[in-house]
Each structure stands twice: as C-alpha cells, then as structure tokens.
N, C-alpha and C. Protein backbone atom coordinates (compact mmCIF):
# COMPACT_ATOMS: atom_id res chain seq x y z
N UNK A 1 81.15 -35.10 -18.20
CA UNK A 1 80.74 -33.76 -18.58
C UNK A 1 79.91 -33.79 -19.87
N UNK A 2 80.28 -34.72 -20.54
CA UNK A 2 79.75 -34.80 -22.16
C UNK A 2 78.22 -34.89 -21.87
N UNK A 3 77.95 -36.19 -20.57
CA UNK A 3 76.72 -36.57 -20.70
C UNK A 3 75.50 -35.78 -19.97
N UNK A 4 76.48 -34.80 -19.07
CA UNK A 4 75.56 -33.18 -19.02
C UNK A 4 75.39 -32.27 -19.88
N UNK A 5 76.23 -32.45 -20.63
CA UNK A 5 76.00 -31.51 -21.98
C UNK A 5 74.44 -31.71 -22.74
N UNK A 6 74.42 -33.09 -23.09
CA UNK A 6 73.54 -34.22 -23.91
C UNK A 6 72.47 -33.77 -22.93
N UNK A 7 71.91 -34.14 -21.73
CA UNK A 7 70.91 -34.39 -20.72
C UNK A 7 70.26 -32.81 -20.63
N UNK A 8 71.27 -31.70 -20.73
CA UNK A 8 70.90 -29.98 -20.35
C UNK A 8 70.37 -29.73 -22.08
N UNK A 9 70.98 -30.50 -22.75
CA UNK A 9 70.00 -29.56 -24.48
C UNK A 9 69.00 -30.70 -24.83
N UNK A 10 69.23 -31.75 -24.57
CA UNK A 10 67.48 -32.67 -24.59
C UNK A 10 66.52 -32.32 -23.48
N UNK A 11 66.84 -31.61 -22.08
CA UNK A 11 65.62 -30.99 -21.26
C UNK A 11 65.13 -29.88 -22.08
N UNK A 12 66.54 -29.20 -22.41
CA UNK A 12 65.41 -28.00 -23.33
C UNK A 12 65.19 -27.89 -24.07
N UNK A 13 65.45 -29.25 -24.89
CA UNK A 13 64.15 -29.10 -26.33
C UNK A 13 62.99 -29.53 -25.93
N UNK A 14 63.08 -30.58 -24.99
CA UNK A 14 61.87 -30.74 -24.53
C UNK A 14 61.44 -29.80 -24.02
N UNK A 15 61.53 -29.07 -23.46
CA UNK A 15 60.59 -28.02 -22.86
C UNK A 15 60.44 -26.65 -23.55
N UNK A 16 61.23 -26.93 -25.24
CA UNK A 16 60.64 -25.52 -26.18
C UNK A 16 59.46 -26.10 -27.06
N UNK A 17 59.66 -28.02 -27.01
CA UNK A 17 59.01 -28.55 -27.41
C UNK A 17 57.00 -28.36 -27.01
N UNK A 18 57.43 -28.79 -25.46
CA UNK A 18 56.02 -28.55 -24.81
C UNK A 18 55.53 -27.21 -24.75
N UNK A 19 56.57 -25.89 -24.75
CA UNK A 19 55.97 -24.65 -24.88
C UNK A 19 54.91 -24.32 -26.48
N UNK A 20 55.43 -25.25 -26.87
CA UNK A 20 54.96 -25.01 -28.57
C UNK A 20 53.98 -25.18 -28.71
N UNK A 21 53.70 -26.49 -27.78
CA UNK A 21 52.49 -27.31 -28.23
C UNK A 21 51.28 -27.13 -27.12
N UNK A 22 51.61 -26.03 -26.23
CA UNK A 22 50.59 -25.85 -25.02
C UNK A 22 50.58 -23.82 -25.57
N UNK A 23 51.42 -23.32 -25.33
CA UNK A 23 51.74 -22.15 -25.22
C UNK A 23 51.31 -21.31 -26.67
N UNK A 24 51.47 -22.05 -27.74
CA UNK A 24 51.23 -21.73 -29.11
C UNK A 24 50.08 -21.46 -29.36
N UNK A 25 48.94 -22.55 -29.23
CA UNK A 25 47.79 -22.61 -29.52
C UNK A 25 47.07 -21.62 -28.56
N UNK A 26 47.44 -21.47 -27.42
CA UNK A 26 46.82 -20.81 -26.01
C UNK A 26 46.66 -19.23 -26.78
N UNK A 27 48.10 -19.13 -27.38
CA UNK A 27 48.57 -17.17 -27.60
C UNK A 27 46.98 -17.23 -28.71
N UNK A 28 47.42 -18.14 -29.75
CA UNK A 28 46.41 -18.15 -31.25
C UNK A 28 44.96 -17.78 -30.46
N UNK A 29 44.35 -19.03 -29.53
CA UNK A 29 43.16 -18.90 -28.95
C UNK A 29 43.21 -17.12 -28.73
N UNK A 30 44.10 -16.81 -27.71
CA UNK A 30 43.96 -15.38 -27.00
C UNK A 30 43.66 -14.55 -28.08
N UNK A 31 44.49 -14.53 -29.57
CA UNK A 31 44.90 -13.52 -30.39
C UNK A 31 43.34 -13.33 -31.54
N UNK A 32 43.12 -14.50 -31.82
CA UNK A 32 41.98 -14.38 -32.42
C UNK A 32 40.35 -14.70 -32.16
N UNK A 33 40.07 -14.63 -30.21
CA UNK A 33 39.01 -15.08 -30.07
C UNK A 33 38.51 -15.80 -30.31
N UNK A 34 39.27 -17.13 -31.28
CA UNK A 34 38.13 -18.14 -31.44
C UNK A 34 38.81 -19.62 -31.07
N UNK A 35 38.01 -20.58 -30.34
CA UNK A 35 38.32 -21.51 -29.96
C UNK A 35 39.32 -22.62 -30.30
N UNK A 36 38.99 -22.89 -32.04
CA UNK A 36 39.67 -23.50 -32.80
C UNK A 36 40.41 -22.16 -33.79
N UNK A 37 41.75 -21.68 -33.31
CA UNK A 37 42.14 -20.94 -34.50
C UNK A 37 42.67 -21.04 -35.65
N UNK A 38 43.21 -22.42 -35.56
CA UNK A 38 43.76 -23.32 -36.80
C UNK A 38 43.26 -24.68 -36.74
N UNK A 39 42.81 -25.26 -38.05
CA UNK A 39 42.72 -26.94 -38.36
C UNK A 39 42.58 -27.14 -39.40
N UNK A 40 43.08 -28.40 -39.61
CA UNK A 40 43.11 -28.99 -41.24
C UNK A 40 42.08 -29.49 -41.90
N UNK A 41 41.67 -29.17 -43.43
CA UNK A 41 40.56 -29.63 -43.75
C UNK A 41 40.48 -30.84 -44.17
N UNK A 42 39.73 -31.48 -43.55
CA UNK A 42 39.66 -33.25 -43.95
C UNK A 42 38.96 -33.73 -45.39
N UNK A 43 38.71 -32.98 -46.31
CA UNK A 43 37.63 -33.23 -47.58
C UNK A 43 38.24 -32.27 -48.25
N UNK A 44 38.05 -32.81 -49.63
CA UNK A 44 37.93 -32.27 -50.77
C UNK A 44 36.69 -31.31 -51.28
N UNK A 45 35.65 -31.00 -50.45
CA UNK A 45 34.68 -30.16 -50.77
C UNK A 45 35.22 -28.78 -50.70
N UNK A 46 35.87 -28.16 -50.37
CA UNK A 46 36.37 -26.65 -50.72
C UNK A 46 37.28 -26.57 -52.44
N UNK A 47 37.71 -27.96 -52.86
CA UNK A 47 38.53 -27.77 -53.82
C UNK A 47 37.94 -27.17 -55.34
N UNK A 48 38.82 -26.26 -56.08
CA UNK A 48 40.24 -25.85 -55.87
C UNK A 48 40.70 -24.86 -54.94
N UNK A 49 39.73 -24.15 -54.49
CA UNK A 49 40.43 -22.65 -53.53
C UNK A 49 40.69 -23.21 -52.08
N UNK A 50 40.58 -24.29 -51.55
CA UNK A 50 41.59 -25.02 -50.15
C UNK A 50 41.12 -26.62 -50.03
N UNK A 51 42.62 -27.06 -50.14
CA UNK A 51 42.49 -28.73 -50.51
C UNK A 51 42.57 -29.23 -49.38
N UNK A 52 41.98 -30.40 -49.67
CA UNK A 52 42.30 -31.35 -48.47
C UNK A 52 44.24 -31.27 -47.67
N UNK A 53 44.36 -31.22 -47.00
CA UNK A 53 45.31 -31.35 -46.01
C UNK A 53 45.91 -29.80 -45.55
N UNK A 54 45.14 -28.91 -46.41
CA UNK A 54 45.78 -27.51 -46.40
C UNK A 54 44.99 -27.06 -44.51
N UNK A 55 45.78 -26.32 -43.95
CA UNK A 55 45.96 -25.68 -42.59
C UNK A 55 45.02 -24.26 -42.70
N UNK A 56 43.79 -23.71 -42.09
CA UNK A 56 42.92 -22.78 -42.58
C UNK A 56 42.81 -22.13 -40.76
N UNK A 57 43.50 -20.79 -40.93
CA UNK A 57 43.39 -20.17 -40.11
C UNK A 57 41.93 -19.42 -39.92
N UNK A 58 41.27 -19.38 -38.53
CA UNK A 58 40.11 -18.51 -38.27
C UNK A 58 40.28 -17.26 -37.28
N UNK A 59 39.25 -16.52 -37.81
CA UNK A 59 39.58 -15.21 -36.86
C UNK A 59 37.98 -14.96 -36.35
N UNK A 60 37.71 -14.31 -35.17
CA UNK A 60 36.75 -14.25 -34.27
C UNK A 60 35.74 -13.79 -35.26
N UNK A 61 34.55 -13.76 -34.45
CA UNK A 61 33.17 -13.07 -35.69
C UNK A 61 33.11 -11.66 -35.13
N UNK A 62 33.60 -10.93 -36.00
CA UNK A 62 33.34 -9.25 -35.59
C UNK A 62 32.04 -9.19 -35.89
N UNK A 63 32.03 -7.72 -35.67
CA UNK A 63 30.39 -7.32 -35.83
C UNK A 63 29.96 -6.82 -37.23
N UNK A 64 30.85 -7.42 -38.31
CA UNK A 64 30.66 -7.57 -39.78
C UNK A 64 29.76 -7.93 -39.70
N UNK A 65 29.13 -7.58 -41.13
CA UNK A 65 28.11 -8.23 -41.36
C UNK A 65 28.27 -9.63 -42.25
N UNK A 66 27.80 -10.55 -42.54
CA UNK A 66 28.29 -11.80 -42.79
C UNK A 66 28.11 -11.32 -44.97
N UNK A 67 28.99 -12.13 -45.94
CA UNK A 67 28.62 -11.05 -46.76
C UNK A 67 28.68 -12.33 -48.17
N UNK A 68 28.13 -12.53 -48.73
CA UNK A 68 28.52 -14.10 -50.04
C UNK A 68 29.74 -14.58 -50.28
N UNK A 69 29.94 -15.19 -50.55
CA UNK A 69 31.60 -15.45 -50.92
C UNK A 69 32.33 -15.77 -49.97
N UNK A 70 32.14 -15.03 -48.99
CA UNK A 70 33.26 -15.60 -47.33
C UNK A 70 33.31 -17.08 -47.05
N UNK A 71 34.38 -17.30 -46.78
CA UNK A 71 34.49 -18.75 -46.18
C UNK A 71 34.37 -18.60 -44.81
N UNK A 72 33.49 -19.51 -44.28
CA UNK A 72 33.07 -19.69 -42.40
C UNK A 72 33.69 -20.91 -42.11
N UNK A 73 33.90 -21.29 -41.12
CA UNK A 73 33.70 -22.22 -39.76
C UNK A 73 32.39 -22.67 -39.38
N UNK A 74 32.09 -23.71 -39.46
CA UNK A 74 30.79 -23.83 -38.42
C UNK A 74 31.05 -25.12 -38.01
N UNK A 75 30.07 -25.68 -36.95
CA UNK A 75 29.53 -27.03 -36.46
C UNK A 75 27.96 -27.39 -36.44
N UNK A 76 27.84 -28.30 -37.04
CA UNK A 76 26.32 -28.89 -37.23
C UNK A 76 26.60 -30.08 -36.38
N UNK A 77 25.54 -30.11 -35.37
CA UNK A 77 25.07 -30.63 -34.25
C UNK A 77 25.24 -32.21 -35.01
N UNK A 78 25.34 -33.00 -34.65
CA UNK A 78 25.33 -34.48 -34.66
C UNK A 78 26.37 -34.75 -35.77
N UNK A 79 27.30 -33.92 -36.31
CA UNK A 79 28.45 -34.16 -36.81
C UNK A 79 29.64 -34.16 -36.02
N UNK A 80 30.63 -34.60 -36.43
CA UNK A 80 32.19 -34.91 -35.54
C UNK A 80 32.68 -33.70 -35.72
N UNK A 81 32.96 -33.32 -37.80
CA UNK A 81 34.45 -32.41 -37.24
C UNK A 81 33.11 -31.05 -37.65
N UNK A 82 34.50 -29.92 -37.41
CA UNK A 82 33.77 -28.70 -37.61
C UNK A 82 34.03 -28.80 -39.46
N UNK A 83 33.30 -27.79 -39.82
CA UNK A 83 32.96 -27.75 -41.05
C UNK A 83 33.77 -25.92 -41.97
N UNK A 84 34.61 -26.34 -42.61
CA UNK A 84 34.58 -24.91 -43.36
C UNK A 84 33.89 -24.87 -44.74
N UNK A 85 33.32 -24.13 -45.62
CA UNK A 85 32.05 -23.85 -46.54
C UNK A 85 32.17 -22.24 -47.09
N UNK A 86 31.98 -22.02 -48.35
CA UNK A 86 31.31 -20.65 -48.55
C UNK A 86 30.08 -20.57 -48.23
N UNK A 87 29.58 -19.15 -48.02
CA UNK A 87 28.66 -18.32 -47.57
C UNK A 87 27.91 -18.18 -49.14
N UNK A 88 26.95 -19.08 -49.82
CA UNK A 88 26.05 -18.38 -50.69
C UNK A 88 24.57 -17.62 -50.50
N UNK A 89 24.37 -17.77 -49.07
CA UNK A 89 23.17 -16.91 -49.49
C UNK A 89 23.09 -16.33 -48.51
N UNK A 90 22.92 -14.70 -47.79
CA UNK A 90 22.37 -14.41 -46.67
C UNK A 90 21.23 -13.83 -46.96
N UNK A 91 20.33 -14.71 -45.49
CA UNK A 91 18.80 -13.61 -45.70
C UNK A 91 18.57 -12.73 -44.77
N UNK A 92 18.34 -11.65 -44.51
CA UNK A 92 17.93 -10.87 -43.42
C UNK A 92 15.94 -10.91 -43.72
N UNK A 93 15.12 -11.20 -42.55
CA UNK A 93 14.10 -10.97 -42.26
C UNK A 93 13.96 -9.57 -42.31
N UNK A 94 12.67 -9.41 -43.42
CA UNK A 94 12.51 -8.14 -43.10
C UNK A 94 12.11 -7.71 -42.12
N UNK A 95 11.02 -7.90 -41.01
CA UNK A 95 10.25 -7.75 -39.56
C UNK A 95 11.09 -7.87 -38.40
N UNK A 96 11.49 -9.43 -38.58
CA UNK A 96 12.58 -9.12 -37.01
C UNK A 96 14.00 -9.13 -37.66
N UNK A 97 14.14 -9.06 -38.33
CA UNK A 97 15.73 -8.49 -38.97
C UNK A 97 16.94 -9.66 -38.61
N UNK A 98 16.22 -10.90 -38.49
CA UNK A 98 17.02 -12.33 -38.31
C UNK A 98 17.81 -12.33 -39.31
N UNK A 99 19.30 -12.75 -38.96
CA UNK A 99 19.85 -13.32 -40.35
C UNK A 99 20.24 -14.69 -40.32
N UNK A 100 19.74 -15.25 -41.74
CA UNK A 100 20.10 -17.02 -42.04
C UNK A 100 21.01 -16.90 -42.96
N UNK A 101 21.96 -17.67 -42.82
CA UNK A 101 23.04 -17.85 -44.06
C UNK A 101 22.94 -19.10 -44.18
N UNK A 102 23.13 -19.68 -45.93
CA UNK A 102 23.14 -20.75 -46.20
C UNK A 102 24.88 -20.81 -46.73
N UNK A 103 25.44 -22.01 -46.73
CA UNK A 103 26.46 -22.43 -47.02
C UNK A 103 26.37 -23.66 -48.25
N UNK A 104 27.90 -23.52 -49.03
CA UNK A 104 28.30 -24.72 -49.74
C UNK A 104 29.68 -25.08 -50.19
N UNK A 105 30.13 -26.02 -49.80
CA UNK A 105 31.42 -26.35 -50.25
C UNK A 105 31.44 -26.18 -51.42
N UNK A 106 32.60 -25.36 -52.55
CA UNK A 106 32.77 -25.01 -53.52
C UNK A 106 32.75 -26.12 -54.82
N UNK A 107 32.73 -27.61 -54.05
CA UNK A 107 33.78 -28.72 -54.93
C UNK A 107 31.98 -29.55 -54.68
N UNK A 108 31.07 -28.76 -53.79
CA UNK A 108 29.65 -29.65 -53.76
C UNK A 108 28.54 -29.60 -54.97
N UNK A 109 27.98 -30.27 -55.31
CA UNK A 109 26.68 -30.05 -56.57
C UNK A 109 25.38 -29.33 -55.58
N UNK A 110 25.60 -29.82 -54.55
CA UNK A 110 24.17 -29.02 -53.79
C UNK A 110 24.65 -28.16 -52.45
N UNK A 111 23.94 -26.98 -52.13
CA UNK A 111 24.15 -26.55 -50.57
C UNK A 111 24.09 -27.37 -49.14
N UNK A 112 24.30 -27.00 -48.53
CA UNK A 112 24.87 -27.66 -47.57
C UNK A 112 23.45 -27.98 -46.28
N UNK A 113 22.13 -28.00 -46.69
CA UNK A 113 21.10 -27.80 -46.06
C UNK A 113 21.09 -30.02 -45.57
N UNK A 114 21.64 -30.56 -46.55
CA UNK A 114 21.97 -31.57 -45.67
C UNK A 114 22.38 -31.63 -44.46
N UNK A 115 23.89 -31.40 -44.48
CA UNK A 115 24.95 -31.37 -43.21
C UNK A 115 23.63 -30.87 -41.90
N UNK A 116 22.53 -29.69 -42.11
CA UNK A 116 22.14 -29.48 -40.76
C UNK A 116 21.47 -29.92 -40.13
N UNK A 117 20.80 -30.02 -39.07
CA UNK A 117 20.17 -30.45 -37.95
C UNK A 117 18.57 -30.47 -38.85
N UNK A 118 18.36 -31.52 -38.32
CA UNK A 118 16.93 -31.88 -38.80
C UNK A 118 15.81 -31.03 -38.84
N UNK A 119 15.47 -30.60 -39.81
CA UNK A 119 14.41 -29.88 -40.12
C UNK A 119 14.97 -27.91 -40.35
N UNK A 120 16.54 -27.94 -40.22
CA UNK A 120 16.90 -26.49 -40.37
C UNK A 120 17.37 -26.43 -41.52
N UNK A 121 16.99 -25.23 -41.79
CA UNK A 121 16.68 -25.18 -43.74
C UNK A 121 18.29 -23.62 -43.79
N UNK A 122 18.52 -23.19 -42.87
CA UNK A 122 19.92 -22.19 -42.90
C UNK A 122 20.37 -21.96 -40.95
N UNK A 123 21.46 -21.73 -41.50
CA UNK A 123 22.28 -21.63 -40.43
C UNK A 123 22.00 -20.29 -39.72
N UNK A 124 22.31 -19.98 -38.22
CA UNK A 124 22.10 -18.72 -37.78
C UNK A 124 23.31 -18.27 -37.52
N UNK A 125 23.84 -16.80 -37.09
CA UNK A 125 24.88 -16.81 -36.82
C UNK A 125 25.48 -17.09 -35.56
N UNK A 126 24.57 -17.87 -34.78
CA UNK A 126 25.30 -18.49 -33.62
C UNK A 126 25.72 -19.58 -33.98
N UNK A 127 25.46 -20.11 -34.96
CA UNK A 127 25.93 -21.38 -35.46
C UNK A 127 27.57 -21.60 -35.92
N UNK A 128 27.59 -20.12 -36.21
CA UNK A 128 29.35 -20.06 -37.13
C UNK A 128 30.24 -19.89 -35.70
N UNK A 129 31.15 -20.24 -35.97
CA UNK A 129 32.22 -20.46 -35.10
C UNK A 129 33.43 -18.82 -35.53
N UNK A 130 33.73 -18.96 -36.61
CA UNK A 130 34.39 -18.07 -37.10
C UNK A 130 34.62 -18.24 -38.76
N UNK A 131 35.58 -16.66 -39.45
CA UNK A 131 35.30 -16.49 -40.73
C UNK A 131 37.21 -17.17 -41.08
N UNK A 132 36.96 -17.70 -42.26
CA UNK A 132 38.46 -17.96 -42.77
C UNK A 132 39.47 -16.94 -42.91
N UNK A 133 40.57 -16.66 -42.36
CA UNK A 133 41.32 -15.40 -42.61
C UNK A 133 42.69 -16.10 -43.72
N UNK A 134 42.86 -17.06 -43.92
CA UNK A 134 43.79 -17.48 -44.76
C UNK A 134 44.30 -19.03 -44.35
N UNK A 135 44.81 -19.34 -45.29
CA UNK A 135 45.20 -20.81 -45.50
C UNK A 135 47.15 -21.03 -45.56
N UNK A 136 47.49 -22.47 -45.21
CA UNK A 136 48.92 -22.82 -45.12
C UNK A 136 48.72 -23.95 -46.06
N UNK A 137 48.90 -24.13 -47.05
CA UNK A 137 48.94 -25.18 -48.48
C UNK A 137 49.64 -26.39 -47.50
N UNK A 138 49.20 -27.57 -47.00
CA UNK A 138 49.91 -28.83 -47.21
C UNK A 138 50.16 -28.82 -45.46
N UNK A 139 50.35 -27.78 -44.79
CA UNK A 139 50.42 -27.81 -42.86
C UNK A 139 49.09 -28.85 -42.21
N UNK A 140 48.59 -28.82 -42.94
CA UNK A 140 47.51 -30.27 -41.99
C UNK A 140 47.09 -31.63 -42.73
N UNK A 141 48.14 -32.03 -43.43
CA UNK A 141 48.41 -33.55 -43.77
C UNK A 141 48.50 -34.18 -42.35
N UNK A 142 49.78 -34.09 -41.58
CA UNK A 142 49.49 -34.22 -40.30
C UNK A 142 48.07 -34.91 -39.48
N UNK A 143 47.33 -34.31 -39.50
CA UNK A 143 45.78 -34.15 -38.94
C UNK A 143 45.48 -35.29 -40.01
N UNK A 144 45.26 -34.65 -41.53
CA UNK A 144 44.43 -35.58 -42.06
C UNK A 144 45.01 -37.31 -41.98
N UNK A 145 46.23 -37.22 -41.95
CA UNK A 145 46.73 -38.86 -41.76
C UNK A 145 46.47 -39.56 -40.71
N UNK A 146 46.45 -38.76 -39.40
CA UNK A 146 45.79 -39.47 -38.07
C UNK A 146 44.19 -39.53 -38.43
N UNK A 147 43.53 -38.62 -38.86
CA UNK A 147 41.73 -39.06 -38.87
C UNK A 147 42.16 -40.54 -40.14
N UNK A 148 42.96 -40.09 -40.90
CA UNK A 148 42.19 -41.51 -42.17
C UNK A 148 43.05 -42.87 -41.39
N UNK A 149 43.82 -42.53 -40.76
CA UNK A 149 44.28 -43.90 -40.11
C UNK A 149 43.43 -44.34 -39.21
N UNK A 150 42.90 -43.31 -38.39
CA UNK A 150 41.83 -43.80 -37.37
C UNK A 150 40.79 -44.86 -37.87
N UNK A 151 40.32 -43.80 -39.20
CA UNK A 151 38.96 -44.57 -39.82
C UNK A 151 39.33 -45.84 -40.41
N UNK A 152 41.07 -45.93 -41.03
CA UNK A 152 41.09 -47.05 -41.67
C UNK A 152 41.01 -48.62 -40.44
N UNK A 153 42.04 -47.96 -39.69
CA UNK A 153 41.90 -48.92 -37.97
C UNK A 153 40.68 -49.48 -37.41
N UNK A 154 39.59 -48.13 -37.63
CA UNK A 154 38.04 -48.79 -36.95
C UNK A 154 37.87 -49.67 -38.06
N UNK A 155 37.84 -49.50 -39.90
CA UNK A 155 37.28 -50.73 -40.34
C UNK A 155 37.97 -51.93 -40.49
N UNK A 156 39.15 -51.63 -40.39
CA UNK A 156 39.39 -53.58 -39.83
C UNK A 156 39.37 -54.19 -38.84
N UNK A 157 39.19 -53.22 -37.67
CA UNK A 157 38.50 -54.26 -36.63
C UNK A 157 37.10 -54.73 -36.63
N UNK A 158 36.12 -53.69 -37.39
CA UNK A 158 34.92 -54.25 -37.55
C UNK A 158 34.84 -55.44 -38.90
N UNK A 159 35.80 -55.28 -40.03
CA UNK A 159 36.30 -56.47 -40.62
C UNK A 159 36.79 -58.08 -40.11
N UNK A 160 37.11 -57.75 -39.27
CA UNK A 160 37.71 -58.58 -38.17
C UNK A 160 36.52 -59.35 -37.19
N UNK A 161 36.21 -58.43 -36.53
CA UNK A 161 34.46 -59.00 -35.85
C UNK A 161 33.63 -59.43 -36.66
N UNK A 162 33.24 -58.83 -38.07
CA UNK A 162 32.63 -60.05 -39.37
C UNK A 162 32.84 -60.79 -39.35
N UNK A 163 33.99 -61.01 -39.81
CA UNK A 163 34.90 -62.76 -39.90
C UNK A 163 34.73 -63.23 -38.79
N UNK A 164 34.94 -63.13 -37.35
CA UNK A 164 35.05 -64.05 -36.33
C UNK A 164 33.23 -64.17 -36.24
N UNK A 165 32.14 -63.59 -36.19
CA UNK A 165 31.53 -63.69 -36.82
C UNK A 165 30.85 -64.81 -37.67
N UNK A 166 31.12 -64.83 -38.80
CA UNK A 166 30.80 -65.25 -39.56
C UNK A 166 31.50 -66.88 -39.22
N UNK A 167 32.74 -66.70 -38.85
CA UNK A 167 32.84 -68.18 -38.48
C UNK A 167 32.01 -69.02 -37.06
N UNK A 168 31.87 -67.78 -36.20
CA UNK A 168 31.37 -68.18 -35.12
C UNK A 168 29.95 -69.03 -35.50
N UNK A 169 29.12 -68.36 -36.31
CA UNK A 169 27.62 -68.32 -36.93
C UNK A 169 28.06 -69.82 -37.42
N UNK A 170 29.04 -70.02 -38.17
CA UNK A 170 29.20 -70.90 -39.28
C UNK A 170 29.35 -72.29 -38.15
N UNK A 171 29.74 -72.30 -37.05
CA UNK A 171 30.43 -73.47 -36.16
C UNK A 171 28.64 -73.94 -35.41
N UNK A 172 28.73 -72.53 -35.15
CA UNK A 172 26.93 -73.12 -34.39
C UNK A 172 26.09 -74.03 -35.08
N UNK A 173 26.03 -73.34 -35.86
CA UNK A 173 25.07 -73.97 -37.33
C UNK A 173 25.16 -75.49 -37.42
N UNK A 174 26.26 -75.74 -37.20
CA UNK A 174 26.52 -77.13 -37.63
C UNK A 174 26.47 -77.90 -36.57
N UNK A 175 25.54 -77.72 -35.43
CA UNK A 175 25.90 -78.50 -34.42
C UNK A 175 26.39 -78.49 -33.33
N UNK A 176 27.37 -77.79 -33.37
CA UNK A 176 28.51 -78.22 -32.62
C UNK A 176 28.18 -76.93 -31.39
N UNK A 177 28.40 -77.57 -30.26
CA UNK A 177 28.79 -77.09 -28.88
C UNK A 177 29.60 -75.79 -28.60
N UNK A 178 29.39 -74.62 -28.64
CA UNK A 178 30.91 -73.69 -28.77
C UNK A 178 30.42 -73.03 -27.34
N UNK A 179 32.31 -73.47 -26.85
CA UNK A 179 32.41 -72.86 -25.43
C UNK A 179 33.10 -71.55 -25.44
N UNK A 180 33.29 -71.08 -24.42
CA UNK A 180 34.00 -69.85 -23.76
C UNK A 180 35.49 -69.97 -24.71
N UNK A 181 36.20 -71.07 -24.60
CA UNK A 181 36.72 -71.07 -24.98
C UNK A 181 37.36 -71.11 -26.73
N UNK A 182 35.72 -71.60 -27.13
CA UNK A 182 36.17 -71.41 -28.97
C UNK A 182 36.12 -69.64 -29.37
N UNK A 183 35.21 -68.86 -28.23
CA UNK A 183 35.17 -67.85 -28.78
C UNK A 183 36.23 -66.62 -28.43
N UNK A 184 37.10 -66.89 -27.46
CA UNK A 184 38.10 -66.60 -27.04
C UNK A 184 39.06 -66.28 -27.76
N UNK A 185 39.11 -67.68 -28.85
CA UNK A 185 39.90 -68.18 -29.60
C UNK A 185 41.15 -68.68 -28.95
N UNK A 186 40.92 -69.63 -27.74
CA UNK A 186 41.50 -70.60 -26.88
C UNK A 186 41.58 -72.07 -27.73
N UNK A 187 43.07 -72.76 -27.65
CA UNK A 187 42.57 -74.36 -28.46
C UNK A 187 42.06 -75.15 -26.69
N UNK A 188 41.10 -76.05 -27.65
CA UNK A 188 40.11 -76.99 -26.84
C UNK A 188 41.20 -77.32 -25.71
C-alpha cells in the first residue's frame, strides 16, 4: 500500500510539474499577446535599472504611441537572442508620418545603431516585439547559467580541435605518415 501511496503523489507532481511548464507559459502567451512574455536578460547593458539574470516581463504593443524612456523588446535580424534597450529617440516623418525609434542599453556609451541590420540607421515598429511591463530581480539566473555554460562548452571543444590540431600539423610536418588511425586517436 505504501508503494501506491509513493507512485499516486510522484504521478502528480509530475503532472503539476508538466502543467507548469507547458500550461504556464501558453496562459502568459494568451494573457499578454506576445510571443515571448517572459526572459532573462543575458548582459549587463541595461545596468543599474535591470541586471543581468533579472526575469523582464513583456506586454503586447498597444496602439500607444511608442514614447523615450520605455524599455522595448526587439530582435535584430542576424542576432541570436532578443534584445531589451531603452527607447531614446522617436522620429515621426513629417510627410508619411513613419515612425523610427532608436534604442540604447542604459549601461552602453553608444546607441544601439550597431546591433541593426546593415545599413538601418533606426528601428521600425514592426521591429519591436513588445514594451517592458516589469522585472523579477534574480528569476533568470537559471537561463543565464545554461547560455554561459553553453558558450563556455562550445569554447573548449574548439580549444580542443586547436590542440588536436596543432599536434596533428605538428606530426605531418615532420615527416611522418599519419593514418586514419593517428587521427582517430587509435594506438598504431
């Protein structure tokens, strides 16, 4: 009986578990229209007003008008993660009444006209994803420890391919015959 006891409250943590982690994010998506409604910021460029590992909730783009000071969401094309930034400059065209917003991480010396796509000098507002509605201090360490482990993982294997590498280069050089098997790292 004990070990039905044990087997009936580990099915259902597991399965308040998987509601959490499917069902949670799904409601957030529904509740605030926007794709990504929570993620952690990977950089120190927002610091001091949201640090690296802090959790930054987004809410959909109403039909606000976009306004200085706001913190956005965006993605610039040939970058990985999405990007959060203040809003320093909006321009409205006077003729066709376009608006460009430029962005900058608070903790940056220059605007953010790097980060974009080659040859775009401000962002449009199809570009923003959504506006910052508030932050969780320290909820996406999490996140940031899997990306810096990732990155630390890719450079020692490419550390690793140097060295084999560099010895491989080093064996040729001298002569010597290298089979299938030296590079394997098979003994003769």
């Amino acid at each position: 009986m004990k070990i039905r006891h044990v087997l009936t409250r580990s099915i259902t943590f597991l399965v308040m578990v998987l509601v959490l982690l499917v069902l949670v994010p799904e409601g957030m998506m529904l509740v605030t229209g926007v794709k990504s409604p929570a993620m952690a910021v990977l950089s120190e460029s927002m610091e001091p007003a949201i640090k690296k590992g802090d959790m930054v909730f987004v809410h959909n783009m109403s039909n606000e008008p976009f306004r200085e000071g706001e913190v956005v969401l965006f993605k610039v094309d040939g970058f990985e993660h999405l990007i959060v930034h203040r809003v320093i400059k909006v321009y409205e065209h006077r003729d066709t009444r376009e608006i460009r917003i430029l962005t900058k991480g608070d903790n940056n010396s220059v605007d953010d006209r790097f980060l974009y796509a080659s040859g775009q000098l401000w962002l449009q507002p199809h570009d923003i994803i959504g506006r910052v509605a508030g932050y969780l201090p320290y909820a996406g360490w999490p996140s940031v420890f899997i990306s810096e482990a990732y990155k630390v993982s890719l450079f020692l294997l490419m550390k690793d391919v140097a060295e084999w590498w560099k010895h491989y280069n080093s064996r040729s050089t001298m002569g010597n015959n290298v089979t299938t098997a030296d590079l394997c790292g098979l003994p003769p």
